[in-house]
C-alpha atoms as a PDB file:
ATOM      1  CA  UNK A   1     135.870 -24.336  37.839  1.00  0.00           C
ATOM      2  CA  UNK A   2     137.201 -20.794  39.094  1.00  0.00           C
ATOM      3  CA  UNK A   3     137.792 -20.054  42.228  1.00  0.00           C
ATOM      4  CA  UNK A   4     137.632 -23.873  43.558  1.00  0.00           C
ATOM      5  CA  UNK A   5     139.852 -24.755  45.894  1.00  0.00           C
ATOM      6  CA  UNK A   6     139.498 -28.488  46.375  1.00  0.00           C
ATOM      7  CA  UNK A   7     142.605 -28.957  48.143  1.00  0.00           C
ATOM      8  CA  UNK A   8     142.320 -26.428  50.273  1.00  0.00           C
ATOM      9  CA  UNK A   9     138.807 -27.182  51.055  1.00  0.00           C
ATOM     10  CA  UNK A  10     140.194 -30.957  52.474  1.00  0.00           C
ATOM     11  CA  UNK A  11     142.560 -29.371  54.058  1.00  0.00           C
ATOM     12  CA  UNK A  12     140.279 -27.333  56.260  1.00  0.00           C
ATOM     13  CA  UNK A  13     137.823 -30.554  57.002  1.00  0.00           C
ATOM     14  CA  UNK A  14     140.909 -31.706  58.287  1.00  0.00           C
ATOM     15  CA  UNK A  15     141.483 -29.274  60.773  1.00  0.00           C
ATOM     16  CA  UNK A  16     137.841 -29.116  62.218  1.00  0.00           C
ATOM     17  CA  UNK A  17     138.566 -32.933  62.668  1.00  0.00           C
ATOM     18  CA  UNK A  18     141.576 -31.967  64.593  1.00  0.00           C
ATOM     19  CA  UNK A  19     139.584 -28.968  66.408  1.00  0.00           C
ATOM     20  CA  UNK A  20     136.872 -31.182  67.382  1.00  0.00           C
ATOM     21  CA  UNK A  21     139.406 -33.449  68.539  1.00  0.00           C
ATOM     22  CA  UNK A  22     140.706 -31.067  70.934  1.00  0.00           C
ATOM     23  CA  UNK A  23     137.160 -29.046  71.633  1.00  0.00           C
ATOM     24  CA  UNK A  24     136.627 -28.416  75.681  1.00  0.00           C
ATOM     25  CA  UNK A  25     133.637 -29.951  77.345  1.00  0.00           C
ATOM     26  CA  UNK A  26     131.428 -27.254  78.580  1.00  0.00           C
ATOM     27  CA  UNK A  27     129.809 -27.397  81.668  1.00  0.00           C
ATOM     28  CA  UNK A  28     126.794 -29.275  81.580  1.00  0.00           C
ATOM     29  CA  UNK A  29     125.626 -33.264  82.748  1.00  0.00           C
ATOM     30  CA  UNK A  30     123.541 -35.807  82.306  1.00  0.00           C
ATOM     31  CA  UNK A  31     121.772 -35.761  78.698  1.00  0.00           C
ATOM     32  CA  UNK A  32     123.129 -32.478  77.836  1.00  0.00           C
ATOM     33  CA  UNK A  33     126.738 -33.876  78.406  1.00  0.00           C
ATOM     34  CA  UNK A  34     125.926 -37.164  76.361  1.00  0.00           C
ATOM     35  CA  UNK A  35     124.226 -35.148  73.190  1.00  0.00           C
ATOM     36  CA  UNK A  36     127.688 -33.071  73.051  1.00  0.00           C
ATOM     37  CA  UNK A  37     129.665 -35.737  73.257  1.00  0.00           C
ATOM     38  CA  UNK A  38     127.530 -37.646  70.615  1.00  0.00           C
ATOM     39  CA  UNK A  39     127.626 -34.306  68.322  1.00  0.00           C
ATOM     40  CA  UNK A  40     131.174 -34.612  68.733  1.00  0.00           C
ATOM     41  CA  UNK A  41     131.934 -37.667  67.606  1.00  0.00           C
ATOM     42  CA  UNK A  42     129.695 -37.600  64.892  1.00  0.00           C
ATOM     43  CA  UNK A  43     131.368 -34.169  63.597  1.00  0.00           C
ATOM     44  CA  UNK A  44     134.741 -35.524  63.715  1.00  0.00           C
ATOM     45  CA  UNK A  45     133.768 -38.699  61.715  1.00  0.00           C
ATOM     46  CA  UNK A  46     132.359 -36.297  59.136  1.00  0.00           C
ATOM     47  CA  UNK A  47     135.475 -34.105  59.018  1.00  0.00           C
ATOM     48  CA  UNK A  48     137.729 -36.948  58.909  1.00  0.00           C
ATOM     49  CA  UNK A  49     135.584 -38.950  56.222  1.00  0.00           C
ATOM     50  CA  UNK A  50     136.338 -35.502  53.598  1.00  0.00           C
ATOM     51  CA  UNK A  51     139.518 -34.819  55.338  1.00  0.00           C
ATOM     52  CA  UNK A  52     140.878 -38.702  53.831  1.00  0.00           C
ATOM     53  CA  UNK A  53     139.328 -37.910  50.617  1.00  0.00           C
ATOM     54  CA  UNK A  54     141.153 -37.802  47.301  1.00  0.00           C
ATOM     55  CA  UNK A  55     139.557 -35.952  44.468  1.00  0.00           C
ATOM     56  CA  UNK A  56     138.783 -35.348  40.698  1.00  0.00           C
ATOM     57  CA  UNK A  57     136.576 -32.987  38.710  1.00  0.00           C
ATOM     58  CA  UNK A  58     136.188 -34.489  35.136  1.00  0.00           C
ATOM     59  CA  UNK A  59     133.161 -33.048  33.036  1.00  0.00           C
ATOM     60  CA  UNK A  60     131.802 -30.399  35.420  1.00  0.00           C
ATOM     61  CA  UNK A  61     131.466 -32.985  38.560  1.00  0.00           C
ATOM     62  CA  UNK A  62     133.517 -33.366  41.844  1.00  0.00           C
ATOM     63  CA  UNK A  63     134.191 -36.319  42.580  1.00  0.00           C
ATOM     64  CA  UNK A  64     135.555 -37.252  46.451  1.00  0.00           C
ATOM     65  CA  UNK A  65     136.701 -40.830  46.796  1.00  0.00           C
ATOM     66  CA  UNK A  66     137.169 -42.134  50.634  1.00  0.00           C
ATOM     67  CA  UNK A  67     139.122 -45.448  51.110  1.00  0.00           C
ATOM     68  CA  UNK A  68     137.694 -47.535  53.818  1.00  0.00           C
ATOM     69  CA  UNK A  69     140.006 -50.215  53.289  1.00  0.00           C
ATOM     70  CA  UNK A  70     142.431 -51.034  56.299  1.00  0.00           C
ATOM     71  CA  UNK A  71     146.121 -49.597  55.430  1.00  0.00           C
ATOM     72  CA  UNK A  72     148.371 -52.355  54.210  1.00  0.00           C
ATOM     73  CA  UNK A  73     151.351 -53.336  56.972  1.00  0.00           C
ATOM     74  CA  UNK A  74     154.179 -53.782  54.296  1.00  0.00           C
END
């Protein structure tokens, strides 16, 4: 497909992982604080999920494949 950039595309989910990572609380409390925090965690899970993914197009379709698997000590 023109102008796809897969790679480059997982490479910027991987940076908003890293950004969210390193994103400043702003000043708020109580519930407000908690929903950020929540949001926070939740984006970097979803960054990090498409940031780990390996990729193929084959017929017209994108495929992402995530391994959840544990890493192998070896």
């Amino acid at each position: 497909m023109a102008g796809l950039d897969v790679d480059g595309m997982i490479q910027r989910f991987k940076e908003r992982a890293v950004a969210v990572k390193k994103r400043n609380l702003p000043p708020v409390g109580g519930d407000e604080r908690q929903a950020f925090i929540k949001q926070a965690e939740q984006d970097f899970m979803d960054f990090s999920i498409i940031g780990d993914a390996t990729w193929t197009f084959d017929d017209g379709v994108l495929t992402l494949t995530v391994d959840f698997n544990p890493p192998e000590d070896g």
